[in-house]
Protein backbone atom coordinates (compact mmCIF):
# COMPACT_ATOMS: atom_id res chain seq x y z
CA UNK A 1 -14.34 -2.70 -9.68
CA UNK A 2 -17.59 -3.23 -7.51
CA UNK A 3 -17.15 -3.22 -3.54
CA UNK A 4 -13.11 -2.37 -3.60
CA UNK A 5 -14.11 0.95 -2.32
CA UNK A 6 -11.44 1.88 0.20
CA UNK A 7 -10.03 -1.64 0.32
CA UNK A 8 -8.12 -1.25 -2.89
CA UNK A 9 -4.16 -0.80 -1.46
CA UNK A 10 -2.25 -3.49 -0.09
CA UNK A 11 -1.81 -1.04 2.97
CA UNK A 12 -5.74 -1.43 4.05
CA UNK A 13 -5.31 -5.16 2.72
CA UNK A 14 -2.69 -6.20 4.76
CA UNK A 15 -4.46 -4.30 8.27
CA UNK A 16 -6.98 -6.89 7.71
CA UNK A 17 -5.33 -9.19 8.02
CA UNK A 18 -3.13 -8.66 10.52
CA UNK A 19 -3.25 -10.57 14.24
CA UNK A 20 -2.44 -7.73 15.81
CA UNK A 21 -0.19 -8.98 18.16
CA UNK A 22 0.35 -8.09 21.47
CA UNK A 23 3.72 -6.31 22.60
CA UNK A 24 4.39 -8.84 25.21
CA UNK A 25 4.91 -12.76 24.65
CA UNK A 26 1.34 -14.13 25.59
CA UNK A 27 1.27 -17.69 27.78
CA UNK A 28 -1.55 -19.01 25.55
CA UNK A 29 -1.58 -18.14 21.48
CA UNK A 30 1.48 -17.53 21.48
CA UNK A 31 3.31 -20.52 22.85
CA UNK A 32 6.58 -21.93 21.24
CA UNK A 33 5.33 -24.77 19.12
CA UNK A 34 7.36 -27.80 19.88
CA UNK A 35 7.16 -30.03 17.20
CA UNK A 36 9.61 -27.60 14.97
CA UNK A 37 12.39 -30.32 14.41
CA UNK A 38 9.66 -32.56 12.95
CA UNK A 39 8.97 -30.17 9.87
CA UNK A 40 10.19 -32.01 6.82
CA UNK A 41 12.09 -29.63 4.17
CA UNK A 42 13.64 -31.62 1.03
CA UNK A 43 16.51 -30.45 -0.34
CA UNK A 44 14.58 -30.09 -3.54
CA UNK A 45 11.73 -27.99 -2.18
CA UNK A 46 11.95 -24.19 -4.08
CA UNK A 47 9.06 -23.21 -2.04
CA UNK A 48 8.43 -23.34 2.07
CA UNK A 49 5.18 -22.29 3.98
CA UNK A 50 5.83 -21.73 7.55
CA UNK A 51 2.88 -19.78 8.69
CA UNK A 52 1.14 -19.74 11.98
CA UNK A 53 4.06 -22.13 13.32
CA UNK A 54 4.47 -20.70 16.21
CA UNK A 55 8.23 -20.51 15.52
CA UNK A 56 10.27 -18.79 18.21
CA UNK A 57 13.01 -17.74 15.95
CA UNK A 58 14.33 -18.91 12.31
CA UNK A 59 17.38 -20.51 13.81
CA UNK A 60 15.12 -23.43 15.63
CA UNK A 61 13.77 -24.47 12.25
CA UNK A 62 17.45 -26.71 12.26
CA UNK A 63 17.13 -28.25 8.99
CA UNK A 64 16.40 -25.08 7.14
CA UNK A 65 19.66 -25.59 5.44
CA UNK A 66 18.96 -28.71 3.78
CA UNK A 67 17.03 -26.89 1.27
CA UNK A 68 19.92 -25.89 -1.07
CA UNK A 69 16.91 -25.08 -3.93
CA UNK A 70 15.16 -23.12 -1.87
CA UNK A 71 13.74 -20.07 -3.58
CA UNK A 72 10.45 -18.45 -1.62
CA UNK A 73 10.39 -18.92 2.37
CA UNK A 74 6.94 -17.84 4.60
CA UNK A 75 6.72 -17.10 8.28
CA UNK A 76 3.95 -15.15 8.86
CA UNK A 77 2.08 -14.83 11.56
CA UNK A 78 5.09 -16.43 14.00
CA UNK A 79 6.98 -15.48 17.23
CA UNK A 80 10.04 -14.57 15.26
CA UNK A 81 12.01 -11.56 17.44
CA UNK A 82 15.08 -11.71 15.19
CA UNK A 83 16.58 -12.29 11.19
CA UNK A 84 19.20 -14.38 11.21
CA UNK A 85 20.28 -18.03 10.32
CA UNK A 86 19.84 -17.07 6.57
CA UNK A 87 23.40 -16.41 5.70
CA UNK A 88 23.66 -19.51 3.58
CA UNK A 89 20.57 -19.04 1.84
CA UNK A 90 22.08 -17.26 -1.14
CA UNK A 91 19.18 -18.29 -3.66
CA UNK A 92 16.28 -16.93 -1.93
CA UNK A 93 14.20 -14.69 -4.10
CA UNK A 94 11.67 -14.12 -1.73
CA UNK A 95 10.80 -13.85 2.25
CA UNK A 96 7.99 -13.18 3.81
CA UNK A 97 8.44 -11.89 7.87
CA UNK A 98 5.26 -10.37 8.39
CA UNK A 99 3.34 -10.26 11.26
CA UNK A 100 6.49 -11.47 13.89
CA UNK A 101 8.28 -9.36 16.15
CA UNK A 102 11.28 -8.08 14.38
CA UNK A 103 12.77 -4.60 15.65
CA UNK A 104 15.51 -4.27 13.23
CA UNK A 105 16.42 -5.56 9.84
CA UNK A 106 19.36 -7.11 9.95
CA UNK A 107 21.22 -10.10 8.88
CA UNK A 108 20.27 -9.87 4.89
CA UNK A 109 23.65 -8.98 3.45
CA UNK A 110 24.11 -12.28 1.95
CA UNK A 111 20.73 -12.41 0.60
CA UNK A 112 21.67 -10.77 -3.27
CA UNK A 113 19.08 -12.41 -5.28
CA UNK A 114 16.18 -11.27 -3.01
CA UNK A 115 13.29 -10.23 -5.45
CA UNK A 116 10.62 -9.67 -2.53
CA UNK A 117 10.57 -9.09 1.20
CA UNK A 118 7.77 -8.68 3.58
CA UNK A 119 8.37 -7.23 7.01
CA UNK A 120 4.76 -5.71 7.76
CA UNK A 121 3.67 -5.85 11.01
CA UNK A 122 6.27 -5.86 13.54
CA UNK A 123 8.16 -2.99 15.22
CA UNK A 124 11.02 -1.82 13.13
CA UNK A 125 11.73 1.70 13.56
CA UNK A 126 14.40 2.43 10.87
CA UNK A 127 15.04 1.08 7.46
CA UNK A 128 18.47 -0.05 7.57
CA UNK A 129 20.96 -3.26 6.88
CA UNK A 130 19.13 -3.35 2.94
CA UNK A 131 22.68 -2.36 1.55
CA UNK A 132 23.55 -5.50 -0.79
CA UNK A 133 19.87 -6.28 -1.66
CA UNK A 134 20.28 -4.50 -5.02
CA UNK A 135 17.80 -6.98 -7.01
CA UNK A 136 14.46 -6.04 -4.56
CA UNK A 137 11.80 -5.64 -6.77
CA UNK A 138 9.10 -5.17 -3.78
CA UNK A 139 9.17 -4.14 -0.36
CA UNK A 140 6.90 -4.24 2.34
CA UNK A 141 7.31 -2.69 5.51
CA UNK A 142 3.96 -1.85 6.69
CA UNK A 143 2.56 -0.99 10.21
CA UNK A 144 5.92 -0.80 11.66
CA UNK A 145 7.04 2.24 13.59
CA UNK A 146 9.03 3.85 11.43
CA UNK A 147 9.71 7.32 11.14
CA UNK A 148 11.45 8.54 8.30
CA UNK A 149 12.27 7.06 4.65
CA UNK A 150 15.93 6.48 4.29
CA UNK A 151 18.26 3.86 2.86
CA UNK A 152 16.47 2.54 -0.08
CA UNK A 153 17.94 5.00 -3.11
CA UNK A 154 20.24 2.30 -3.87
CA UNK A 155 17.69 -0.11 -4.47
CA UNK A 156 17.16 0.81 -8.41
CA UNK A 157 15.01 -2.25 -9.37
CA UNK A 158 12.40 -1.69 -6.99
CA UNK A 159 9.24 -1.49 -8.43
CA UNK A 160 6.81 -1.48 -5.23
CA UNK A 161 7.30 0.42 -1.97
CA UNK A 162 4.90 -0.25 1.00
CA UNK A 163 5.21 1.86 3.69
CA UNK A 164 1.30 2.39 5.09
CA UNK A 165 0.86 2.82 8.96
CA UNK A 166 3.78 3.95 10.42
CA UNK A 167 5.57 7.76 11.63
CA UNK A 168 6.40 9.00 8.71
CA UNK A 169 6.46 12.89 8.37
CA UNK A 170 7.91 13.39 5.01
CA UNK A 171 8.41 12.14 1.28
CA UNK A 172 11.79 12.22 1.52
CA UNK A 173 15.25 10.02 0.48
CA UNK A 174 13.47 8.56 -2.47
CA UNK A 175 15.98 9.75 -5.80
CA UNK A 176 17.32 6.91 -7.59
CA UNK A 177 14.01 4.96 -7.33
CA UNK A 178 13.76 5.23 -10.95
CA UNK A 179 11.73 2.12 -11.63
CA UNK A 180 9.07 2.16 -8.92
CA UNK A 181 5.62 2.11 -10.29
CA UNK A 182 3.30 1.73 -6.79
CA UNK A 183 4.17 3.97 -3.68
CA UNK A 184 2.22 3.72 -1.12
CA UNK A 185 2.27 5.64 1.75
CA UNK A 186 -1.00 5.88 3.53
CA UNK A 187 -1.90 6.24 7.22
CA UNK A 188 1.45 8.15 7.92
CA UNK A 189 1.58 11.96 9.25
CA UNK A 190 2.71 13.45 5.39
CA UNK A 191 1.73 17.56 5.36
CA UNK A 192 2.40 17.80 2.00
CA UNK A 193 3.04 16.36 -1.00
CA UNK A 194 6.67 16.99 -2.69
CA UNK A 195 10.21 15.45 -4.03
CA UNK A 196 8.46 12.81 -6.21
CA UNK A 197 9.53 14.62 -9.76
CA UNK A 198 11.64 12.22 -11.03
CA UNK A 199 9.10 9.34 -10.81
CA UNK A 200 7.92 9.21 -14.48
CA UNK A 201 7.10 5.85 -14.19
CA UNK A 202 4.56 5.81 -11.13
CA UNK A 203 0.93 4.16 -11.79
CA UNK A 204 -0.03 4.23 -8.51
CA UNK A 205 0.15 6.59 -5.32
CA UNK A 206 -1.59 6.51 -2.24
CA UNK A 207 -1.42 8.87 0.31
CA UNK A 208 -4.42 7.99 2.30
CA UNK A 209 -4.89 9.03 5.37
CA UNK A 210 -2.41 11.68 6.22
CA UNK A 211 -2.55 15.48 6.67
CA UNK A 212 -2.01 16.75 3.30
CA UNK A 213 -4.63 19.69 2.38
CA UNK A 214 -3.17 20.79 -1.18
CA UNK A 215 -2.89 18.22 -4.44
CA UNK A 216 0.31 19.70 -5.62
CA UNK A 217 3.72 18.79 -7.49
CA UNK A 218 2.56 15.72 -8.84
CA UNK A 219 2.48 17.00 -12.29
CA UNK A 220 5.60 15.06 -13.70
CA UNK A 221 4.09 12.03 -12.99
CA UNK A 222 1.89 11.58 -16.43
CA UNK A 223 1.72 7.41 -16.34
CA UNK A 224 -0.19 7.67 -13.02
CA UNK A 225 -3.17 5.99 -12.96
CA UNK A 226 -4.51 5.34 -9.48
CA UNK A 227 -4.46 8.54 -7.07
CA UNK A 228 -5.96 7.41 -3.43
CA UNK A 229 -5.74 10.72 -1.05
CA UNK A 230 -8.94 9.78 1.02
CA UNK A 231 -9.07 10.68 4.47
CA UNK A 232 -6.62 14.16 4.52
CA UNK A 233 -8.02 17.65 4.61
CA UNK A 234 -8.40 19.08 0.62
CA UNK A 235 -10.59 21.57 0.39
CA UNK A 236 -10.10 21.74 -3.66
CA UNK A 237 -9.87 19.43 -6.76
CA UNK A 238 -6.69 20.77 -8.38
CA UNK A 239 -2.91 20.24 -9.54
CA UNK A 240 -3.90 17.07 -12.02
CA UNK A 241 -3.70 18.62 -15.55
CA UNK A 242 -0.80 16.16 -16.45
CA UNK A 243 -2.30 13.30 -15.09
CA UNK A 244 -4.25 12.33 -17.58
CA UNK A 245 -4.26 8.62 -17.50
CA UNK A 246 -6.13 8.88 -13.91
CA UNK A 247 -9.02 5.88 -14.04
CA UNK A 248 -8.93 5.94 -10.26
CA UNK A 249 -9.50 9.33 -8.44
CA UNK A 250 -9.97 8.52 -4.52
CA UNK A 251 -10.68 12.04 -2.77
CA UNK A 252 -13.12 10.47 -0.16
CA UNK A 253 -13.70 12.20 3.23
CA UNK A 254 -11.98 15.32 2.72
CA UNK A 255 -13.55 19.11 2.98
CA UNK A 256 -13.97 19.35 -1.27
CA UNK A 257 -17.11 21.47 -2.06
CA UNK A 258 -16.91 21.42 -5.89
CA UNK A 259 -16.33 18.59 -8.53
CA UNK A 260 -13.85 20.80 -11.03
CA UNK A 261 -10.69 20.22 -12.92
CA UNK A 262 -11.67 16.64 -14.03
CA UNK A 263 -12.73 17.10 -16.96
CA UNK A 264 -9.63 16.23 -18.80
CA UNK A 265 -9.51 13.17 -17.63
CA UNK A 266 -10.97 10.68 -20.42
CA UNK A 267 -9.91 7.69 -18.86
CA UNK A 268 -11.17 8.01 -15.59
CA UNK A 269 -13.30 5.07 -14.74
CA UNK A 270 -13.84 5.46 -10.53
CA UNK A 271 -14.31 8.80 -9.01
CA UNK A 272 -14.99 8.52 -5.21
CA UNK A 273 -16.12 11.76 -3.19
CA UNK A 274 -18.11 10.63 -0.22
CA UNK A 275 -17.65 12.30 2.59
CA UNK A 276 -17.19 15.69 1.63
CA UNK A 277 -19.01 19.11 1.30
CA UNK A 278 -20.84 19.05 -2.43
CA UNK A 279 -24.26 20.39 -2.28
CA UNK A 280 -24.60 21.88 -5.73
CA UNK A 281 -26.32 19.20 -8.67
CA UNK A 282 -24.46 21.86 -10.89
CA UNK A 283 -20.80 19.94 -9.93
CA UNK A 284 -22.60 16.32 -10.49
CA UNK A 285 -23.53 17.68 -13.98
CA UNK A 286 -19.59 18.45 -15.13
CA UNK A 287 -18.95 14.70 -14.78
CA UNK A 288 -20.57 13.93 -17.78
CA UNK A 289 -17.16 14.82 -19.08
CA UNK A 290 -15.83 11.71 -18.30
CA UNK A 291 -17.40 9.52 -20.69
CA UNK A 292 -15.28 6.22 -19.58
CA UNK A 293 -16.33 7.32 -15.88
CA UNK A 294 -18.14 3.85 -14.56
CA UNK A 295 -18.15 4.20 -10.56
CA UNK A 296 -18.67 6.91 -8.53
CA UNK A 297 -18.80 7.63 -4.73
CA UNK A 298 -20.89 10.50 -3.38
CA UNK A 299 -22.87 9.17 -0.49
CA UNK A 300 -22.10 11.50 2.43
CA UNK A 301 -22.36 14.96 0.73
CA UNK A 302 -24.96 17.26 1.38
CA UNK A 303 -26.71 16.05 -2.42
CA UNK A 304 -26.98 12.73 -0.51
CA UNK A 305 -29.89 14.11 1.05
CA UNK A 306 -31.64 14.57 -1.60
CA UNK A 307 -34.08 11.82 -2.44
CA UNK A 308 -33.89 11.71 -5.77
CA UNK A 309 -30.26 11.64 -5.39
CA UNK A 310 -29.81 8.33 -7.28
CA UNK A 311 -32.17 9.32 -9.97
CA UNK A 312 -30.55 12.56 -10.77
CA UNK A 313 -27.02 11.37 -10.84
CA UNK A 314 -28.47 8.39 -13.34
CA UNK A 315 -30.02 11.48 -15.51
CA UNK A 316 -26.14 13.38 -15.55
CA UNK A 317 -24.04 10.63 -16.66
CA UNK A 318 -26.59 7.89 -17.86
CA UNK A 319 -23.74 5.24 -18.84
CA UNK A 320 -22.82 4.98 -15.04
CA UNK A 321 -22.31 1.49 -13.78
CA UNK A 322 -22.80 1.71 -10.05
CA UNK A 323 -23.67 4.62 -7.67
CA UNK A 324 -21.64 4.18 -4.12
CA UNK A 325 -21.79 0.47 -3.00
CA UNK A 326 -24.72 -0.22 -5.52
CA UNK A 327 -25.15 -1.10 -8.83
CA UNK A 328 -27.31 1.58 -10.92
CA UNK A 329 -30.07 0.24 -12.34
């Protein structure tokens, strides 16, 4: 997994590609586009790419009807203030709203096959109007301005939950999400860790970015296997002895001062600790534990400094594939 090093969740994905729009209508990008009627939709079509239209609102696209087969529909990147004009579209199994300027979900009751939908980037600031979507499978609401997690225990075949870069204060409102296997929730204000017992199923939680300082109550989740708490204030490697199919351990840029408690971990593959306090070679040495471990991140630490510092983590764990951003050699 060379050079995914903090690029690896669809939160920091999606940031990247986002136009950042202003919160006023600009006179120049952001224009209505006025050739809308002329966009040709077949009443056969399953799929429709709308992107970068410059569409005003859904309701102008006037022959969006016609396509009775109509299964996957993208706006991105449009001028879109409001949902509606959908109520028809009863076969949709996927929409994608991101990057428009939304402020409340709405409109979507008649929607009951949705599989997907994508409302990053715009400025909702409550999950709401999601009632008779009961076949989501994935759900994106990133960089929005939301506040608190509500509204979505209903939503039992939900697999993925994106909520990176918005308010939110708490893991909270989340029983009955049985089936979800990736949560993220990076680049929120979490303090803590909790309420996420009943997830058996998760493979992948992120957390970067927030305020946590203790890796706690995650021990019922034993089919996790990517862990990204980068960028939060541990002080301690701890609380993983169930998680034991870890192969991705992110812990960069916190205030950790030992490498402990990892040992266990046979299948960890990427272990990234830059950023932090480690100045003792003695920590380096316990990796050599991890036998599967490939990748690892250290750049940063006080052992950085050292300059044999490549050299002498190539001695501790000799089958390592790349050290930081470089292949080992």
């Amino acid at each position: 997994m060379a050079d995914c090093k903090k690029d690896c969740s669809p939160e920091n994905n999606s940031e990247e590609n986002s136009t950042d729009q202003p919160e006023g209508d600009a006179e120049s990008s952001n224009q209505e586009n006025p050739n809308i009627e002329l966009i040709q939709i077949d009443e056969n079509m399953t799929e429709l790419d709308l992107n970068h239209q410059r569409i005003p609102a859904i309701s102008s696209i006037t022959a969006l009807h016609m396509a009775k087969s109509l299964e996957r529909l993208y706006l991105r990147w449009n001028l879109i203030k409001k949902i509606d004009y959908l109520d028809p579209m009863v076969q949709l199994k996927e929409i994608e709203l991101y990057d428009n300027q939304i402020t409340v979900i709405e409109n979507l009751d008649s929607l009951v096959n949705l599989e997907i939908l994508d409302l990053s980037f715009n400025r909702i600031k409550e999950i709401r109007g999601l009632e008779n979507l009961k076949n989501l499978e994935k759900l994106f609401l990133v960089s929005n301005k939301i506040t608190k997690i509500e509204n979505v225990n209903h939503l039992k075949k939900l697999t993925m939950l994106e909520l990176g870069d918005n308010k939110i204060r708490a893991i909270e409102n989340l029983s009955g999400l049985e089936n979800l296997d990736s949560l993220f929730l990076g680049k929120n204000k979490i303090s803590k860790i909790e309420n996420l017992e009943t997830f058996t199923k998760l493979k992948l939680l992120s957390l970067q970015g927030n305020r946590i300082t203790k890796i706690e109550n995650i021990d019922k989740l034993v089919e996790l296997e990517q862990l990204y708490l980068s960028e939060n204030g541990l002080t301690e490697i701890e609380g993983l002895e169930n998680n034991k199919f870890l192969s991705t351990l992110d812990l960069a840029s916190n205030k950790i001062s030992a490498i402990k408690n990892i040992s266990h971990l046979a299948d960890l593959e990427e272990f990234w600790l830059n950023d932090n306090n480690v100045s003792d070679w003695k920590d380096i040495d316990n990796l050599a534990q991890n036998k599967k471990l490939s990748t690892v991140y250290l750049e940063h630490n006080p052992v950085y400094k050292d300059a044999n510092y490549r050299r002498k983590i190539k001695l501790a764990i000799p089958w390592i594939t790349q050290i930081d951003a470089t292949l080992a050699r």
